[in-house]
C-alpha atoms as a PDB file:
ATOM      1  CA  UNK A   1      28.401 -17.654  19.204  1.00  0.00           C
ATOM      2  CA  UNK A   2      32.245 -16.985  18.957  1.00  0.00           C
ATOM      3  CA  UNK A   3      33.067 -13.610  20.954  1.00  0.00           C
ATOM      4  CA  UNK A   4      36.346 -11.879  20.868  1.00  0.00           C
ATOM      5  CA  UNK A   5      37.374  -8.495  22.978  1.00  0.00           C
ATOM      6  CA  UNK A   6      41.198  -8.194  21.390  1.00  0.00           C
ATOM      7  CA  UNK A   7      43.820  -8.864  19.289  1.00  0.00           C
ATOM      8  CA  UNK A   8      44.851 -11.935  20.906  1.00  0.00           C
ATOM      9  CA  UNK A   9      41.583 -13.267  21.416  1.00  0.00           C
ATOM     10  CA  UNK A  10      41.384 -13.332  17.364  1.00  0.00           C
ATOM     11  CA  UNK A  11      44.713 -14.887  17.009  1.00  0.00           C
ATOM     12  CA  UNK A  12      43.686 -17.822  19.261  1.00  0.00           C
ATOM     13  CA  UNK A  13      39.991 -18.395  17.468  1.00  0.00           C
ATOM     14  CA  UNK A  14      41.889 -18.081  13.809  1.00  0.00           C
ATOM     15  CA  UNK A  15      43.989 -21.373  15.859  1.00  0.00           C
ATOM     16  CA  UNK A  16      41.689 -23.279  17.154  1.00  0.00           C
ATOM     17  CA  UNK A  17      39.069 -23.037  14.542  1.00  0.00           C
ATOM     18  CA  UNK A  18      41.779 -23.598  12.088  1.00  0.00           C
ATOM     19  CA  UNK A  19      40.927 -20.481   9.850  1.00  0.00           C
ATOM     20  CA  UNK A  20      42.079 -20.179   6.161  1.00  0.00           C
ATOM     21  CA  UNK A  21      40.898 -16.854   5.083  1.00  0.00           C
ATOM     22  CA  UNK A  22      39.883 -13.620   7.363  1.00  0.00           C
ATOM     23  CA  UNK A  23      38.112 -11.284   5.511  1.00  0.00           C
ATOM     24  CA  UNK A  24      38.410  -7.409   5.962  1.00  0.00           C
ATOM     25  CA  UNK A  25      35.312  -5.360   5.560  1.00  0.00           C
ATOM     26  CA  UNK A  26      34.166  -1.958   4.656  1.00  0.00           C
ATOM     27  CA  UNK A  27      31.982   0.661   2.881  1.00  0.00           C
ATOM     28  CA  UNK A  28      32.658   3.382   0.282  1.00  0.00           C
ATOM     29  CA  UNK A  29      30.846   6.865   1.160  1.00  0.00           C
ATOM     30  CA  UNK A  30      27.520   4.920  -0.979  1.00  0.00           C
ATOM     31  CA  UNK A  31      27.373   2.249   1.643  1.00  0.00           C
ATOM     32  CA  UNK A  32      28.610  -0.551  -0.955  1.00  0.00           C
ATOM     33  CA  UNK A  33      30.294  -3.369   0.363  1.00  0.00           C
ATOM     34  CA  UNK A  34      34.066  -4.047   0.277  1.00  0.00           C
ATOM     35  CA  UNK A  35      35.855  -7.383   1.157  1.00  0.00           C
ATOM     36  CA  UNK A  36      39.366  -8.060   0.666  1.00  0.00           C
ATOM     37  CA  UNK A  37      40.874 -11.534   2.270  1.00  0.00           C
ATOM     38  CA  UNK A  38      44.110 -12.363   4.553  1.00  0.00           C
ATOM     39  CA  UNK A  39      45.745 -15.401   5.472  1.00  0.00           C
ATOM     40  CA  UNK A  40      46.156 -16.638   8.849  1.00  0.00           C
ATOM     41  CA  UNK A  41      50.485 -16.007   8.363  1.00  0.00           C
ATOM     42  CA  UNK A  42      49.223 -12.132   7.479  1.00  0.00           C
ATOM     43  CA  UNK A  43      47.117 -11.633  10.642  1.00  0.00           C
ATOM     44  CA  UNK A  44      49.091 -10.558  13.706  1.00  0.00           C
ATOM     45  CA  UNK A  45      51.025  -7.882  11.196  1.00  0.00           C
ATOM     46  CA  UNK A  46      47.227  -6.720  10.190  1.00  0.00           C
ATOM     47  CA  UNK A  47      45.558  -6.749  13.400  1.00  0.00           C
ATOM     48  CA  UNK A  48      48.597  -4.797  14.793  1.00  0.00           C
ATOM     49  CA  UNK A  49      49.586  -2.265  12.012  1.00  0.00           C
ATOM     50  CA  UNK A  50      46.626  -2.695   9.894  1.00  0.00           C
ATOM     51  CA  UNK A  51      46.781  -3.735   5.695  1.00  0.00           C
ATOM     52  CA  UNK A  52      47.202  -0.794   3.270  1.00  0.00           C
ATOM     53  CA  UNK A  53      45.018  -0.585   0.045  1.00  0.00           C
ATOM     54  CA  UNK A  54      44.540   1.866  -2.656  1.00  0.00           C
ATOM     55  CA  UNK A  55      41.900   4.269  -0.759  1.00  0.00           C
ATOM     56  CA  UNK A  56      41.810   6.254  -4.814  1.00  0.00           C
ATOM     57  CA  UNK A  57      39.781   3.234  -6.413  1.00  0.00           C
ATOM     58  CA  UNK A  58      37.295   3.087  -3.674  1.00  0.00           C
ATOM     59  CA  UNK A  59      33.978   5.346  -4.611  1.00  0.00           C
ATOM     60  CA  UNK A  60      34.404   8.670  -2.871  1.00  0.00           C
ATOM     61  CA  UNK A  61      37.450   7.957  -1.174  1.00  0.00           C
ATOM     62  CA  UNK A  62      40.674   9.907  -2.302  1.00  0.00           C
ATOM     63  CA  UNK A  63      42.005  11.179  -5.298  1.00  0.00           C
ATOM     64  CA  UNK A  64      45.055   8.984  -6.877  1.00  0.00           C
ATOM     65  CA  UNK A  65      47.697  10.948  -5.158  1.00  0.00           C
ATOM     66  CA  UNK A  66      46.260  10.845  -2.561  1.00  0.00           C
ATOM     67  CA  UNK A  67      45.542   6.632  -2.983  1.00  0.00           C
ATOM     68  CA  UNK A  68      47.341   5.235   0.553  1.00  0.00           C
ATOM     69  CA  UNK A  69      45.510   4.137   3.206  1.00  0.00           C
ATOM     70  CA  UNK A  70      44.560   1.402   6.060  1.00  0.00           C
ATOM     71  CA  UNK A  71      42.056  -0.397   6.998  1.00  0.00           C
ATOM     72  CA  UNK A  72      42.389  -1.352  10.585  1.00  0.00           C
ATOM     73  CA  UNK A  73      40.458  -4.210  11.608  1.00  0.00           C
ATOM     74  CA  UNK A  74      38.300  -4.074  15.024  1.00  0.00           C
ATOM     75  CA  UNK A  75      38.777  -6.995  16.882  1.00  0.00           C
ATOM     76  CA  UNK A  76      35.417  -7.043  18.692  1.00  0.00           C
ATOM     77  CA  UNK A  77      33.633  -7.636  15.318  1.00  0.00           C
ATOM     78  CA  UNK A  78      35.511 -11.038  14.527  1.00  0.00           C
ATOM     79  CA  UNK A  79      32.985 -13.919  13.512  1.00  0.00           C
ATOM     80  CA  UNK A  80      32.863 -16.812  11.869  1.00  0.00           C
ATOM     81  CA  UNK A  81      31.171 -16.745   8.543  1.00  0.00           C
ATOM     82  CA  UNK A  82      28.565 -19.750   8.397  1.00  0.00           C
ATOM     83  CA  UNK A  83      27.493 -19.726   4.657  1.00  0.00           C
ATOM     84  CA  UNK A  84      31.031 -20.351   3.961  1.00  0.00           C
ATOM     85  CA  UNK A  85      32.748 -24.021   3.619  1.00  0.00           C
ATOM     86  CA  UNK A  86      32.795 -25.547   7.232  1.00  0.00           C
ATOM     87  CA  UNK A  87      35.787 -27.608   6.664  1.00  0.00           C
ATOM     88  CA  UNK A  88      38.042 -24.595   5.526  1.00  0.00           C
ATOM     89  CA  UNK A  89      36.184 -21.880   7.766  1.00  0.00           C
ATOM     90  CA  UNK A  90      36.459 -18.293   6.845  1.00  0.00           C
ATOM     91  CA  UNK A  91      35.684 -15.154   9.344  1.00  0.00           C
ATOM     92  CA  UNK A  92      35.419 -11.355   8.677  1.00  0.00           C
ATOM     93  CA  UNK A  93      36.096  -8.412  10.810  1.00  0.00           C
ATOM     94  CA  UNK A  94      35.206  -4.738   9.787  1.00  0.00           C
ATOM     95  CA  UNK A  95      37.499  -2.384   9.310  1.00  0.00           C
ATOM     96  CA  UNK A  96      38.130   1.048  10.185  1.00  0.00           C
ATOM     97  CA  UNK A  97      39.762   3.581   7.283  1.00  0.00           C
ATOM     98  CA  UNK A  98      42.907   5.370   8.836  1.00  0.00           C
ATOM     99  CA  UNK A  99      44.882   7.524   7.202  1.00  0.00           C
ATOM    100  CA  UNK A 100      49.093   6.569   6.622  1.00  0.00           C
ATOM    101  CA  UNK A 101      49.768   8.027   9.495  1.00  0.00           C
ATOM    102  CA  UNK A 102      46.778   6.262  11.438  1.00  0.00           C
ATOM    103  CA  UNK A 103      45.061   9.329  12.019  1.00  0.00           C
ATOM    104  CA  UNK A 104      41.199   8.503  11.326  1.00  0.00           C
ATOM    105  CA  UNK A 105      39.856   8.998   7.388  1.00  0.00           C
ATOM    106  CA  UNK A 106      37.376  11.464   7.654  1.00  0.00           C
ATOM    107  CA  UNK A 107      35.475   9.986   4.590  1.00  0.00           C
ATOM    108  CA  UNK A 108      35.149   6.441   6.100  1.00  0.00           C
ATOM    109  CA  UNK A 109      31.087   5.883   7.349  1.00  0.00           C
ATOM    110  CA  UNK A 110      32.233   4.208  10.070  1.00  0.00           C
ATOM    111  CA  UNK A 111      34.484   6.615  11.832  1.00  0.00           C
ATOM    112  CA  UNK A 112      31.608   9.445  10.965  1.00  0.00           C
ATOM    113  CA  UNK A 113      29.281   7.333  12.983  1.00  0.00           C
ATOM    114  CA  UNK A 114      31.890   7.208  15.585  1.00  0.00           C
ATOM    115  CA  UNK A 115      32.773  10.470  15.866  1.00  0.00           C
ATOM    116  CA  UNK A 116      29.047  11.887  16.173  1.00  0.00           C
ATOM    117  CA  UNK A 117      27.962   8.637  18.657  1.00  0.00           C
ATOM    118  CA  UNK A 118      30.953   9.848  20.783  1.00  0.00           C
ATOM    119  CA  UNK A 119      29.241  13.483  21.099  1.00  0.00           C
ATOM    120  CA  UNK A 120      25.900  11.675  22.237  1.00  0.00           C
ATOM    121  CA  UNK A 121      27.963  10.242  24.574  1.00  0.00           C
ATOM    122  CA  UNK A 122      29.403  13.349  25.569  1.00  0.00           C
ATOM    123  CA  UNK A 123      26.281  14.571  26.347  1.00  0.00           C
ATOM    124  CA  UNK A 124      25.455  11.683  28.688  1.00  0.00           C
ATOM    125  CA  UNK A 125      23.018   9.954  26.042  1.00  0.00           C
ATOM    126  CA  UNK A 126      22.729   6.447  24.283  1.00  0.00           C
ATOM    127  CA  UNK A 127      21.541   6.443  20.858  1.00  0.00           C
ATOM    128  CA  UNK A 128      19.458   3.121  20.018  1.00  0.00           C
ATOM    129  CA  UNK A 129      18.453   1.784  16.340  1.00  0.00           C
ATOM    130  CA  UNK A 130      16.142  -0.812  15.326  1.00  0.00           C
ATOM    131  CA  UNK A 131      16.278  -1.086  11.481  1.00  0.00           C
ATOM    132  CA  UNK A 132      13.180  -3.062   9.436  1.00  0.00           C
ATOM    133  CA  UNK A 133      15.225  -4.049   5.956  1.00  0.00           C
ATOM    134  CA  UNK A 134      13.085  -5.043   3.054  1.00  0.00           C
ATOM    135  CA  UNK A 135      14.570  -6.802   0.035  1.00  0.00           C
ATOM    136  CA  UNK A 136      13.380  -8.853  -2.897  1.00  0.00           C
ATOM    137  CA  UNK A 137      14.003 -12.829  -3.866  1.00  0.00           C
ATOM    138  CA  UNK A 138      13.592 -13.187  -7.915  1.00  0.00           C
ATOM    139  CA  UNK A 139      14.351 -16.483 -10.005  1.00  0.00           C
ATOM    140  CA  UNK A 140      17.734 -15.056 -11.808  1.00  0.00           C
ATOM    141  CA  UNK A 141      19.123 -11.286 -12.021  1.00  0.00           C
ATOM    142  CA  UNK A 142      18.180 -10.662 -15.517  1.00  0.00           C
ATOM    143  CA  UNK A 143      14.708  -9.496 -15.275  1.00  0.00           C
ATOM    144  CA  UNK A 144      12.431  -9.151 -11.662  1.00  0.00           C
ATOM    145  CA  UNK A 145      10.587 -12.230 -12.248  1.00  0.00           C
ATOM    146  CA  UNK A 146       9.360 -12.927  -8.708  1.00  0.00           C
ATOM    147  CA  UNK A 147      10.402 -16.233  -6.661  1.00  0.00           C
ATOM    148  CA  UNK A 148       6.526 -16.405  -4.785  1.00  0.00           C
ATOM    149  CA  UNK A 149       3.143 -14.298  -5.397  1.00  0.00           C
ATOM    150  CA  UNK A 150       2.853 -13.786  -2.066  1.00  0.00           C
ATOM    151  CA  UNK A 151       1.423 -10.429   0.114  1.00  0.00           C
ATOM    152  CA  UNK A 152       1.937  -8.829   3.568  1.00  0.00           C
ATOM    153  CA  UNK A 153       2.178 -11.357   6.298  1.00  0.00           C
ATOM    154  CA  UNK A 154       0.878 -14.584   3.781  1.00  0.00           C
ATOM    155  CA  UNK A 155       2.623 -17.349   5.974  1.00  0.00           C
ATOM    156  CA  UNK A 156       1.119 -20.545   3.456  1.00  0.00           C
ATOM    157  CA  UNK A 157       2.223 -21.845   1.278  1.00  0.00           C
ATOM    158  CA  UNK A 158       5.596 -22.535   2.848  1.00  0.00           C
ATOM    159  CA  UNK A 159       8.391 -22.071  -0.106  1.00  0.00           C
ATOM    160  CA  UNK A 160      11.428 -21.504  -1.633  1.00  0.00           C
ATOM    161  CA  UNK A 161      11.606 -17.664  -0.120  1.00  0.00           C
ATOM    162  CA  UNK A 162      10.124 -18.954   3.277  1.00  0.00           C
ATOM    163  CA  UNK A 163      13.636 -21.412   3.355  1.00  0.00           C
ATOM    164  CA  UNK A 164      15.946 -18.868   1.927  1.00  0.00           C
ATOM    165  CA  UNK A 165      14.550 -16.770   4.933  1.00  0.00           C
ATOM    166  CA  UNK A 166      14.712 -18.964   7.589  1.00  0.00           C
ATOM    167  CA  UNK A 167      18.585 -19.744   6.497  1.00  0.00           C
ATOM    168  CA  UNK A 168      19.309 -16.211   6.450  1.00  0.00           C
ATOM    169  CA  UNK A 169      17.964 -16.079   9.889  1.00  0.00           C
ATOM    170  CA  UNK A 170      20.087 -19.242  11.556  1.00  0.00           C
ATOM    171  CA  UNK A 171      23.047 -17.650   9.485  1.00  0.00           C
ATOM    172  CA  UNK A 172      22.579 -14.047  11.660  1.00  0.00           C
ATOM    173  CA  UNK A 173      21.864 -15.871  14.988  1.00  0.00           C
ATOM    174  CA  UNK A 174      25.411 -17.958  14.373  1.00  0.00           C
ATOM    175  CA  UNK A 175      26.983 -14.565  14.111  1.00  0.00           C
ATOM    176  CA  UNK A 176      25.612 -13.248  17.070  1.00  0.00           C
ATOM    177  CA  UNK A 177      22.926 -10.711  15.541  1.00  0.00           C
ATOM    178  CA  UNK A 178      19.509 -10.746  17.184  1.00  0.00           C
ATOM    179  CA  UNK A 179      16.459 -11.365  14.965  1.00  0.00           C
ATOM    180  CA  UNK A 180      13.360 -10.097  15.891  1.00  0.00           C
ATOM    181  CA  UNK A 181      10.556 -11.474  13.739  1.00  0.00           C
ATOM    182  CA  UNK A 182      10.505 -11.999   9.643  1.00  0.00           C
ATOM    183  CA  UNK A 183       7.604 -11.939   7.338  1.00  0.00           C
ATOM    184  CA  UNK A 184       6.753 -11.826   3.679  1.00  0.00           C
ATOM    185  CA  UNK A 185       6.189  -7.883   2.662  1.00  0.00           C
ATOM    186  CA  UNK A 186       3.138  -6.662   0.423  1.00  0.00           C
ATOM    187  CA  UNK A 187       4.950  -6.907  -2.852  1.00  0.00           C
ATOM    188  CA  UNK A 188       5.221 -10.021  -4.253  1.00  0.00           C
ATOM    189  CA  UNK A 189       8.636 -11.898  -3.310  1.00  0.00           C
ATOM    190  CA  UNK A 190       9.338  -9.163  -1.134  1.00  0.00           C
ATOM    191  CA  UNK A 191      10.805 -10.268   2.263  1.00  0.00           C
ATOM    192  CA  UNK A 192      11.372  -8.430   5.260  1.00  0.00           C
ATOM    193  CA  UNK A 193      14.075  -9.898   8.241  1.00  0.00           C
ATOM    194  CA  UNK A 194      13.771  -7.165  11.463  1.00  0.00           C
ATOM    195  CA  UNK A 195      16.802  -6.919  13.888  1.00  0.00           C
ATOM    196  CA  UNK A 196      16.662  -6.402  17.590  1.00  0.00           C
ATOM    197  CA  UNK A 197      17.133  -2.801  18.107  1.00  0.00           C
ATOM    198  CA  UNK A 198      20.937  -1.874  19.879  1.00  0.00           C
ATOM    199  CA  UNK A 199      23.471   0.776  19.775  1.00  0.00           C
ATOM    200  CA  UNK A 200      24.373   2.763  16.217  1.00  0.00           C
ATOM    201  CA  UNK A 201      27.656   1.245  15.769  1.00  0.00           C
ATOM    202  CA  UNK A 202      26.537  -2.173  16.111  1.00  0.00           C
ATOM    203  CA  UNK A 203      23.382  -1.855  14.228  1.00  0.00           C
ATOM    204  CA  UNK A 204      25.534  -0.597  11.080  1.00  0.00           C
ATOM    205  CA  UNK A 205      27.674  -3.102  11.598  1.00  0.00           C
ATOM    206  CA  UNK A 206      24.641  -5.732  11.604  1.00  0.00           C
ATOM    207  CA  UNK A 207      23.074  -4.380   8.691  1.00  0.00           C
ATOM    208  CA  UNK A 208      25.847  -4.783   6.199  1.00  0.00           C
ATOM    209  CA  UNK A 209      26.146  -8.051   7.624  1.00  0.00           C
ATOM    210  CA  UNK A 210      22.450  -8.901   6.886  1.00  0.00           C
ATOM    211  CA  UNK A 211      22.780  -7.410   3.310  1.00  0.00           C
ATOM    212  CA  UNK A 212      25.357  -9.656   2.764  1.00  0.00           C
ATOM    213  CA  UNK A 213      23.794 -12.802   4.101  1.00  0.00           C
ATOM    214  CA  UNK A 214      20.788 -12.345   2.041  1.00  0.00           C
ATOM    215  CA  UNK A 215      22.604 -11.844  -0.804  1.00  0.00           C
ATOM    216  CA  UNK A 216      24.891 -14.904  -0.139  1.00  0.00           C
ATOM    217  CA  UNK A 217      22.424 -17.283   1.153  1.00  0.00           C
ATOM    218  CA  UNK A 218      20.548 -16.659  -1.897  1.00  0.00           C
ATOM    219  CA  UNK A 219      22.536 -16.949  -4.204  1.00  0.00           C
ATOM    220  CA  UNK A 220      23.941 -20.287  -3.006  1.00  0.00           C
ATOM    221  CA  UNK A 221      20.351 -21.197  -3.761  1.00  0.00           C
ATOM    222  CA  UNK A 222      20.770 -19.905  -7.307  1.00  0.00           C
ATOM    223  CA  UNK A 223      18.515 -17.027  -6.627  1.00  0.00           C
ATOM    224  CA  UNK A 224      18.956 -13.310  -7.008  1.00  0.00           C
ATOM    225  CA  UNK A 225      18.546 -11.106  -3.974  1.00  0.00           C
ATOM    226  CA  UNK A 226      18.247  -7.812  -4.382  1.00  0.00           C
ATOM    227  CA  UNK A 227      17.530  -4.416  -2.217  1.00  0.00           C
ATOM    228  CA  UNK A 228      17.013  -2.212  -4.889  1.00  0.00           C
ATOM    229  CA  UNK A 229      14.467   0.312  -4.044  1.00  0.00           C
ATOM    230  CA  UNK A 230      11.444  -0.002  -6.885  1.00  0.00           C
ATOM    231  CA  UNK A 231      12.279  -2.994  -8.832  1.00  0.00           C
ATOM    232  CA  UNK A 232       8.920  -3.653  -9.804  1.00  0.00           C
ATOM    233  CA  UNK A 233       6.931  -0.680 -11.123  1.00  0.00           C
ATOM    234  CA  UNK A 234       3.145  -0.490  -9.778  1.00  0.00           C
ATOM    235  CA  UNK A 235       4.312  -2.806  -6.871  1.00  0.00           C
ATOM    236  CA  UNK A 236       5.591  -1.306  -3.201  1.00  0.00           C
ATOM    237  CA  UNK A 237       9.651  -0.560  -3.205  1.00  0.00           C
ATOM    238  CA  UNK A 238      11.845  -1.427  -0.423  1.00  0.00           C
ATOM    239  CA  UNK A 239      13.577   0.499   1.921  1.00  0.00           C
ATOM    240  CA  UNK A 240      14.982   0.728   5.189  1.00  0.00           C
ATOM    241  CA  UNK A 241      12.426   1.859   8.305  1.00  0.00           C
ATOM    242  CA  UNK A 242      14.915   2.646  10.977  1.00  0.00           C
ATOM    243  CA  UNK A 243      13.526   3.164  14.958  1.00  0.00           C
ATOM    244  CA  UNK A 244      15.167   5.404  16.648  1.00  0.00           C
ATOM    245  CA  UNK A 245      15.437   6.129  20.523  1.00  0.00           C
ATOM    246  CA  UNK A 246      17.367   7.781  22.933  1.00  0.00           C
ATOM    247  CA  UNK A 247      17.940   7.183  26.904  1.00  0.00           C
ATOM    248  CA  UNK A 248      20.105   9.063  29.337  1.00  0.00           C
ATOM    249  CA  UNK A 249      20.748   7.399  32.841  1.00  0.00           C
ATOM    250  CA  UNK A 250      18.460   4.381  31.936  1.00  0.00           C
ATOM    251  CA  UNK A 251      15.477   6.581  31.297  1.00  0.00           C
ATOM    252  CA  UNK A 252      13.581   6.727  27.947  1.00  0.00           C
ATOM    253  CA  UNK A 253      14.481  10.415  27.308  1.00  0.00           C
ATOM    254  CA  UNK A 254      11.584  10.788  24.469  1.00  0.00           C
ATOM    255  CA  UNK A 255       8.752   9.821  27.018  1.00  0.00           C
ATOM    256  CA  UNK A 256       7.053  12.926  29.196  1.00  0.00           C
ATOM    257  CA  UNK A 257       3.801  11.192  30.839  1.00  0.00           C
ATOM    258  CA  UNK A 258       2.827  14.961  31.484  1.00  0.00           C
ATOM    259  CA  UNK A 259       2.613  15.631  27.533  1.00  0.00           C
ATOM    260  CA  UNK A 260      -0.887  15.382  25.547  1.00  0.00           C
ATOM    261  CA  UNK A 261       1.531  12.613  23.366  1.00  0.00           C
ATOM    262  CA  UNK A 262       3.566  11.454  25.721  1.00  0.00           C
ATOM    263  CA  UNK A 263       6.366  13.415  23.994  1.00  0.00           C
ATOM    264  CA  UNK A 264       9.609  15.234  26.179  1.00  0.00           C
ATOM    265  CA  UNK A 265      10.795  18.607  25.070  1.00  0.00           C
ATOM    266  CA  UNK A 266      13.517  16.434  23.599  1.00  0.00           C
ATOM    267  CA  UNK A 267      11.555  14.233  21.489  1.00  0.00           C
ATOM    268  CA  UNK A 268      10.093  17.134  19.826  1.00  0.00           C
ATOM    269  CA  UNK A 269      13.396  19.099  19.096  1.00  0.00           C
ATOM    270  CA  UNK A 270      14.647  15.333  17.792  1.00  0.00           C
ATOM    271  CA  UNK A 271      11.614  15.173  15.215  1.00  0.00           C
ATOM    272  CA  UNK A 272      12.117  18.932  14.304  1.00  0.00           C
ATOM    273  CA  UNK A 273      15.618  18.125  13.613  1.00  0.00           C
ATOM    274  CA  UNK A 274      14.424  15.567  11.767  1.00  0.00           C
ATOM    275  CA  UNK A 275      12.224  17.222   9.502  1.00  0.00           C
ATOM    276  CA  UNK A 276      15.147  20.482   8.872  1.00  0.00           C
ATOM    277  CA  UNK A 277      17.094  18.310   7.666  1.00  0.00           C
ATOM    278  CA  UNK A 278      14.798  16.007   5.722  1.00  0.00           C
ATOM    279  CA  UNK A 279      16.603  17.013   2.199  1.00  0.00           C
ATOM    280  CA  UNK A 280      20.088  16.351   3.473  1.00  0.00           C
ATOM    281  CA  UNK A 281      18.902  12.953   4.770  1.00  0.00           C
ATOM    282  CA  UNK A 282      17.147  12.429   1.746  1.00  0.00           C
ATOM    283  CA  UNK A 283      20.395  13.106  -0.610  1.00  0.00           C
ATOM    284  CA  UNK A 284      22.533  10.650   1.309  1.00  0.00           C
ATOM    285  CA  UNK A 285      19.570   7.622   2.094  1.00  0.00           C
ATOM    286  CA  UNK A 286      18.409   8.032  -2.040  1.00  0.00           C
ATOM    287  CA  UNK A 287      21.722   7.868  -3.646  1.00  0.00           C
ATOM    288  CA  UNK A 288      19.764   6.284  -7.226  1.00  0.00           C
ATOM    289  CA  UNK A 289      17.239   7.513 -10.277  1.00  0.00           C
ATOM    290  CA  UNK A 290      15.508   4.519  -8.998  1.00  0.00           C
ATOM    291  CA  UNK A 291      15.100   5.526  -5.316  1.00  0.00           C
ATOM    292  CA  UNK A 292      12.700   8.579  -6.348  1.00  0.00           C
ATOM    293  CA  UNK A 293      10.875   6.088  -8.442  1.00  0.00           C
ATOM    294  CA  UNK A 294       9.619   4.694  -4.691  1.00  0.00           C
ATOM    295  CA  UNK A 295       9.582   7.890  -3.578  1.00  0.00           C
ATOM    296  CA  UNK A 296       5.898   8.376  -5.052  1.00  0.00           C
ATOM    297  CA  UNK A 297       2.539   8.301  -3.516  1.00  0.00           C
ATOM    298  CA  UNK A 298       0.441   5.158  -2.821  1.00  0.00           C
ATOM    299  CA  UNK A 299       2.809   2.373  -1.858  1.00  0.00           C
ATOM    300  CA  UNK A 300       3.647   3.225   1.803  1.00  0.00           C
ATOM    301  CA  UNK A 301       7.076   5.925   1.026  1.00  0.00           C
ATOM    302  CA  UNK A 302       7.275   9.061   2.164  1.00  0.00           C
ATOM    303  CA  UNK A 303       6.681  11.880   0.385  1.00  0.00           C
END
């Protein structure tokens, strides 16, 4: 796996890879996607000063007078991107949103993460995340006509889906993200890919990669990939199971072996904060009419 720590580090892999396109990335406040693309000529001006965009036609952003800002790319997250061409390579590094003036944007995800991970810090703890995605493979993206009619943890008979997996898995592993296990889901054609569990920032960072490879990979094998919640009614939806754990000095900081559960002060207070702010969580993580169709008794969602 290609690493990089700075600016020049980049500038030499863009070399001796021979590069033709780096691709910026980011998310609106919904957690959609965004990719625009540099040339190698453009790169030392972006990776010092940054490349400006209209921040007014991005969802949630800025209003129009309001339109300039920066995405500054973070060296650290340069990789190369394996489902693209191999003998005109293209990488991608995310981005964070900084205001003209190169203050922080306080409406870009990734700086919010930032900002609250540095008050964890603060407080002398680590915050680790192990998310479980779940998606769905169907033949075109007309109507959810499933790729397989297979259930939780079927394993035979290997096919299409199985493949698409597996690439999806190499594809991750080439760009340095740790897989855990995969497995087919209880729906049919529903897939789930489960990352190694590691620190917020990288974990975001991981998962939009891992949206995007599925997607990708997919449809490169003219399928349709899709993580909508409940795309097929009476079956289970899909949605995002996150683990969550905190440690300060080394030390699991939820585990009390003197508890009846094994729970610390701390890991109670964590799950009551939890369940306070359940609505609030619940607004931003079921953004769609069609996540509250999952959101209904039966097929493994809470409610």
């Amino acid at each position: 796996m290609l690493e990089t720590k700075t600016q020049k580090d980049v500038l030499k892999a863009v070399k001796e890879h021979k590069v033709s396109f780096i691709q910026f990335w980011f998310t609106d406040v919904l957690g959609m996607q965004k990719i625009f693309s540099i040339t190698p000529d453009e790169l030392e001006d972006g990776l010092r000063e940054g490349m400006g965009f209209d921040g007014s036609s991005i969802q949630g952003f800025c209003r129009i007078e309001e339109s300039d800002m920066i995405a500054m790319p973070d060296p650290t997250t340069f990789r190369l991107i394996p489902w693209r061409p191999t003998d005109r390579p293209v990488a991608r590094m995310f981005c964070d949103i900084q205001n003209p003036d190169g203050t922080p944007y306080e409406g870009d995800p990734r700086y919010a993460l930032k900002r609250i991970l540095k008050k964890v810090d603060d407080l002398g703890y680590r915050f680790l995340v192990g998310p479980e995605l779940e998606y769905f493979y169907f033949v075109d993206d007309t109507v959810p006509e499933p790729l397989d009619r297979g259930g939780y943890f079927d394993g035979l008979p290997i096919d299409r889906a199985t493949d698409l997996r597996r690439q999806t898995i190499f594809a991750l592993q080439e760009m340095g993200i740790r897989v855990e296990y995969s497995h087919h889901e209880v729906a049919p054609s529903q897939h789930e890919i489960d990352l190694r569990y590691g620190d917020a920032l990288t974990m975001a960072d991981a998962v939009m990669t891992y949206r995007t490879a599925v997607k990708e990979i997919a449809r490169q094998n003219n399928v349709y990939a899709t993580f909508m919640p409940k795309p097929i009614f009476g079956q289970n939806g899909s949605g995002m199971h996150t683990h969550q754990s905190l440690f300060k000095g080394g030390k699991n900081a939820f585990y009390d072996g003197r508890d009846a559960y094994n729970l610390s002060r701390m890991a109670k207070h964590y799950i009551a904060g939890l369940l306070v702010h359940a609505p609030e969580i619940t607004a931003v993580c079921n953004q769609w009419v069609n996540s509250y169709k999952r959101l209904v008794p039966g097929y493994e969602a809470p409610v």
